[in-house]
PDB file of N, CA and C in Angstrom:
ATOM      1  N   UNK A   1      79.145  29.701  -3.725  1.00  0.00           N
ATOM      2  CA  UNK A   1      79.168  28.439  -4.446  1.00  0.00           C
ATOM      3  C   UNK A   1      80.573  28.153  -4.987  1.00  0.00           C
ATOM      4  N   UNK A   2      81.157  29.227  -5.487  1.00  0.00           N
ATOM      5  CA  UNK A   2      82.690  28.905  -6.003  1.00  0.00           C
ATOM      6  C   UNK A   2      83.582  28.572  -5.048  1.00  0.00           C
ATOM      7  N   UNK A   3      83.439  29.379  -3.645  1.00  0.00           N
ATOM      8  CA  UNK A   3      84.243  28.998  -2.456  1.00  0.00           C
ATOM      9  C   UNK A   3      83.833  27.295  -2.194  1.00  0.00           C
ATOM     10  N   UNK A   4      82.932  26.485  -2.310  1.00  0.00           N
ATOM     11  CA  UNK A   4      82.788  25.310  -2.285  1.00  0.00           C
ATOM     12  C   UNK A   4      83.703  24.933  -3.304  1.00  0.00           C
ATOM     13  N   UNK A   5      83.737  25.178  -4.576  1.00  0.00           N
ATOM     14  CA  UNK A   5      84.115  24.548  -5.235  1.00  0.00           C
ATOM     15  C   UNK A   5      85.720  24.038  -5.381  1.00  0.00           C
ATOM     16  N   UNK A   6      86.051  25.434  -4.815  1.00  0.00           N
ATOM     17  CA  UNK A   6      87.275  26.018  -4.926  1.00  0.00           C
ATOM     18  C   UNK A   6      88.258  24.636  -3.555  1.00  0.00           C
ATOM     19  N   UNK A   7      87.202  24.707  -2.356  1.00  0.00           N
ATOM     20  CA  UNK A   7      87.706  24.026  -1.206  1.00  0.00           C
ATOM     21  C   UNK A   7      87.440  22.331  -1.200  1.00  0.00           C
ATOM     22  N   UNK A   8      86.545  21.950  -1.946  1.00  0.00           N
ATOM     23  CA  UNK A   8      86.427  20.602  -2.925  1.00  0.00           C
ATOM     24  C   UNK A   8      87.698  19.881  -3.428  1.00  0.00           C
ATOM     25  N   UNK A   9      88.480  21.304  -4.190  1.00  0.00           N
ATOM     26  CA  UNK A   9      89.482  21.405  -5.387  1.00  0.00           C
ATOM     27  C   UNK A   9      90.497  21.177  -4.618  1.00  0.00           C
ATOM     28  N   UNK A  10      90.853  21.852  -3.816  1.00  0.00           N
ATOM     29  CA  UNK A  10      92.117  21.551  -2.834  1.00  0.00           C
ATOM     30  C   UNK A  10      91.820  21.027  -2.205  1.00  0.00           C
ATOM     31  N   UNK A  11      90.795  20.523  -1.813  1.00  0.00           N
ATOM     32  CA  UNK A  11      91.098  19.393  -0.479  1.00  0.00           C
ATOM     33  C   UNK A  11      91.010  18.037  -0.459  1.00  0.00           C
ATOM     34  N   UNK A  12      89.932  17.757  -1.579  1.00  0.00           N
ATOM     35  CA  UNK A  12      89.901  16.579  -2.446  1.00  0.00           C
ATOM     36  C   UNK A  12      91.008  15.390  -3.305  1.00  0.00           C
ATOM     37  N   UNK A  13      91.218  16.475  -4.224  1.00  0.00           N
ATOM     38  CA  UNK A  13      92.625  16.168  -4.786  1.00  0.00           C
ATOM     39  C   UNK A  13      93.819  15.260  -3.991  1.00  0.00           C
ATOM     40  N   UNK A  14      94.153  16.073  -3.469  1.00  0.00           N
ATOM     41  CA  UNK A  14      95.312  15.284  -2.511  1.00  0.00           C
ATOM     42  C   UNK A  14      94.582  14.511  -1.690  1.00  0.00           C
ATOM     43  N   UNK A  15      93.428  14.286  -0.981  1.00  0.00           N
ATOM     44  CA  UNK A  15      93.002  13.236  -0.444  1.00  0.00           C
ATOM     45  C   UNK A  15      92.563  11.903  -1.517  1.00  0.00           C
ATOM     46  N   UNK A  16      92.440  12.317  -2.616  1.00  0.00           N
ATOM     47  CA  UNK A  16      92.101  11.138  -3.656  1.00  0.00           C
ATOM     48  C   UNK A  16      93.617  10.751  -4.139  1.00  0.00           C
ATOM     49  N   UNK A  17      94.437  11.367  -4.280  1.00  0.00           N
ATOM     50  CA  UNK A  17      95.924  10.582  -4.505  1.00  0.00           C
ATOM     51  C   UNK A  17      96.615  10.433  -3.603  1.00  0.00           C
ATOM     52  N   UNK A  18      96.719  11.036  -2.058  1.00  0.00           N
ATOM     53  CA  UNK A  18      97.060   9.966  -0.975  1.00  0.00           C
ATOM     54  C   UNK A  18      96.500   8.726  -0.961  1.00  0.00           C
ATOM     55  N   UNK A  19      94.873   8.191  -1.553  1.00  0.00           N
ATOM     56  CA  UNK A  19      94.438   7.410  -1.381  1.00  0.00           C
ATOM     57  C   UNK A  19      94.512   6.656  -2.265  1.00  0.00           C
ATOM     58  N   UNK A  20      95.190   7.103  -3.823  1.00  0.00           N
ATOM     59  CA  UNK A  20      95.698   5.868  -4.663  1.00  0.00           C
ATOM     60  C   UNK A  20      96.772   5.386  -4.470  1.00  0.00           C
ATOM     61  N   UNK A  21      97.567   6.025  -3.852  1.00  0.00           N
ATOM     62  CA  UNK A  21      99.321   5.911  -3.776  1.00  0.00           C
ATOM     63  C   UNK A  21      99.082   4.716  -2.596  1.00  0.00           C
ATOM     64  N   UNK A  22      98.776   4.797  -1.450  1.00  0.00           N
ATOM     65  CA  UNK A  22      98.669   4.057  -0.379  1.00  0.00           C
ATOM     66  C   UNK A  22      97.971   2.648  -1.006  1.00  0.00           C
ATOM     67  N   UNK A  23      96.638   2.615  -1.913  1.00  0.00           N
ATOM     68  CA  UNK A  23      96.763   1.713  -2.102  1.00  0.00           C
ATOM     69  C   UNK A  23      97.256   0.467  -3.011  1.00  0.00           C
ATOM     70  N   UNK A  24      98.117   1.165  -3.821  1.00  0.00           N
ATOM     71  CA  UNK A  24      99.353   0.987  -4.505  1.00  0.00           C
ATOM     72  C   UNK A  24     100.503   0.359  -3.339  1.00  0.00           C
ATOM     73  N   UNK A  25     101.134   0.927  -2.944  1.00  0.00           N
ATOM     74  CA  UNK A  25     101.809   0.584  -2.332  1.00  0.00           C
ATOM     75  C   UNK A  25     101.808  -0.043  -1.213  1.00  0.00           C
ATOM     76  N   UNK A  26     100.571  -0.476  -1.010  1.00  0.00           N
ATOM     77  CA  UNK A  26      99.651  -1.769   0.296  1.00  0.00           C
ATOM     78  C   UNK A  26     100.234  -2.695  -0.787  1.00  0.00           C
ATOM     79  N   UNK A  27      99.770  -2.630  -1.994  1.00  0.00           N
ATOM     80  CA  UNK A  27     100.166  -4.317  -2.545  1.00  0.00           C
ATOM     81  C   UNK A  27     101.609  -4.977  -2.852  1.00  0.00           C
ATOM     82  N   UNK A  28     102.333  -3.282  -2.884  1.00  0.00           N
ATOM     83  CA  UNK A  28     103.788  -3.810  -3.309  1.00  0.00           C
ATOM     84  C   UNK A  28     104.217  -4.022  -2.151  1.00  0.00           C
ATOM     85  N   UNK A  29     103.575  -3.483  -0.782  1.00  0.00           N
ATOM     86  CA  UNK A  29     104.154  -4.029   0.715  1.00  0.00           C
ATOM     87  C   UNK A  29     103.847  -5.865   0.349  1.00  0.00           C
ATOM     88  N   UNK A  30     103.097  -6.021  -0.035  1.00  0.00           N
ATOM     89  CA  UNK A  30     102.122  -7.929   0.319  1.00  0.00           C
ATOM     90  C   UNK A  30     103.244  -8.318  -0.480  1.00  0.00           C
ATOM     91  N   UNK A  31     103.690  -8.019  -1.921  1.00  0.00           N
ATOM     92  CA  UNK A  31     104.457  -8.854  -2.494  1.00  0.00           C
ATOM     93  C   UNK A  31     106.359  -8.687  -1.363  1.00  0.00           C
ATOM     94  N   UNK A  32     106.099  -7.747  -1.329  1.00  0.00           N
ATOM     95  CA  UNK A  32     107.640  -7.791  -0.576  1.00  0.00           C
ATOM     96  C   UNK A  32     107.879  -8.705   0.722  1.00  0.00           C
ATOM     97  N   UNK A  33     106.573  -8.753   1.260  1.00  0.00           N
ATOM     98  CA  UNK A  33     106.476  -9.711   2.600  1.00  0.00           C
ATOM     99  C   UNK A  33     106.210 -10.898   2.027  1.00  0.00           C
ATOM    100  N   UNK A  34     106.002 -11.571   0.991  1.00  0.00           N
ATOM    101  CA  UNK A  34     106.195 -12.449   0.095  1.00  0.00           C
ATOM    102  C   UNK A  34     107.313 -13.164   0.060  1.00  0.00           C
ATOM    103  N   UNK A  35     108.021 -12.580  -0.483  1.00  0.00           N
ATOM    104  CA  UNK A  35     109.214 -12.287  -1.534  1.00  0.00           C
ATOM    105  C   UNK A  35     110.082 -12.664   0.023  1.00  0.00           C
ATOM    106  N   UNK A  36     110.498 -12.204   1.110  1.00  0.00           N
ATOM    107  CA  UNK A  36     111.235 -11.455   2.257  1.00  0.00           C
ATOM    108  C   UNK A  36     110.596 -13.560   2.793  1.00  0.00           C
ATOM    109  N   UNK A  37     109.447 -13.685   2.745  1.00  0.00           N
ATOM    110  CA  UNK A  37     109.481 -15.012   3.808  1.00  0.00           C
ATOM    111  C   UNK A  37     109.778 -16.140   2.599  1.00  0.00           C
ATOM    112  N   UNK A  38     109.846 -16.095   1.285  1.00  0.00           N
ATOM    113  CA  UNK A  38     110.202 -17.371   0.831  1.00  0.00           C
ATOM    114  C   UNK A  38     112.208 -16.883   0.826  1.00  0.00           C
ATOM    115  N   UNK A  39     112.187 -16.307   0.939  1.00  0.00           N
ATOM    116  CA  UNK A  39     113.806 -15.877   1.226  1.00  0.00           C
ATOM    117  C   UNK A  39     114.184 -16.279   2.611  1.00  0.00           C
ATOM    118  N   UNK A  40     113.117 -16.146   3.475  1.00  0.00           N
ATOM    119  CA  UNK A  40     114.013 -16.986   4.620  1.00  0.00           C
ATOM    120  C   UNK A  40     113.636 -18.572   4.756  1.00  0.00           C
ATOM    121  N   UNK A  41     112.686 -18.857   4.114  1.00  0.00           N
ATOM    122  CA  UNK A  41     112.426 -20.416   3.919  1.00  0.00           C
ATOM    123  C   UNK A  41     113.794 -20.886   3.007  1.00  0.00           C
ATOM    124  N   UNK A  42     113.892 -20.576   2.078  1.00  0.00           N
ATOM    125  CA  UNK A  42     115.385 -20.683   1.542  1.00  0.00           C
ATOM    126  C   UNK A  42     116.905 -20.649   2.141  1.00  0.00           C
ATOM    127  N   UNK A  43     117.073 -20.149   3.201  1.00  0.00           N
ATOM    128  CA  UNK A  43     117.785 -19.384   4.020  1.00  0.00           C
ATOM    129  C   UNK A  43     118.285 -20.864   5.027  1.00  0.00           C
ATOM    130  N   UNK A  44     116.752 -20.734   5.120  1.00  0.00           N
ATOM    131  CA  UNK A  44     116.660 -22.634   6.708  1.00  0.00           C
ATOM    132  C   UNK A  44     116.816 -23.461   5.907  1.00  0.00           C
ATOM    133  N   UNK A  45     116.848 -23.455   4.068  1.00  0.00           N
ATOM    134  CA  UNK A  45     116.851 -25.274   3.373  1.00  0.00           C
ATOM    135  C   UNK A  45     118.452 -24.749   3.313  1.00  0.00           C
ATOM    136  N   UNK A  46     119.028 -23.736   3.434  1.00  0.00           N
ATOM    137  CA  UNK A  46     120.336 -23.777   3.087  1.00  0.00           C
ATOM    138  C   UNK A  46     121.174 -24.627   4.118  1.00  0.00           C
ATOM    139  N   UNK A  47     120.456 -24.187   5.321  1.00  0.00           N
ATOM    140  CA  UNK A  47     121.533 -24.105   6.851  1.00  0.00           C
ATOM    141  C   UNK A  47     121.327 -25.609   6.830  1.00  0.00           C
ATOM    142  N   UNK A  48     119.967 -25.910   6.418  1.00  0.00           N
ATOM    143  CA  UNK A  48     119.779 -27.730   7.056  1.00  0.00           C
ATOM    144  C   UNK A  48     121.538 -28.226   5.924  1.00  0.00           C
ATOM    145  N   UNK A  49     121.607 -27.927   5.172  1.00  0.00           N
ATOM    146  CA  UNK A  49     122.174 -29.020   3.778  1.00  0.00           C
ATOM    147  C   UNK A  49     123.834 -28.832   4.627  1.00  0.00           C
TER     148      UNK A  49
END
């Protein structure tokens, strides 16, 4: 029963904070692809002027 517990403990863990980090950083990807296309919309009002 402790060997379960024990392999729970390590294997869990890092699969539950690979899986917060990733989805953390899914959203700061969305804002950067954001951020990255109103920068080139800006980019084309420059070139038109």
């Amino acid at each position: 029963m402790d060997e379960i517990f024990s392999q729970i403990a390590n294997l869990g863990f890092p699969i539950v904070v690979s899986i917060y980090l990733l989805v953390r950083i899914e959203a700061k990807l969305d804002n950067l692809t954001v951020s990255i296309t109103e920068l080139s919309k800006a980019i084309e009002n420059i070139k038109r002027v």
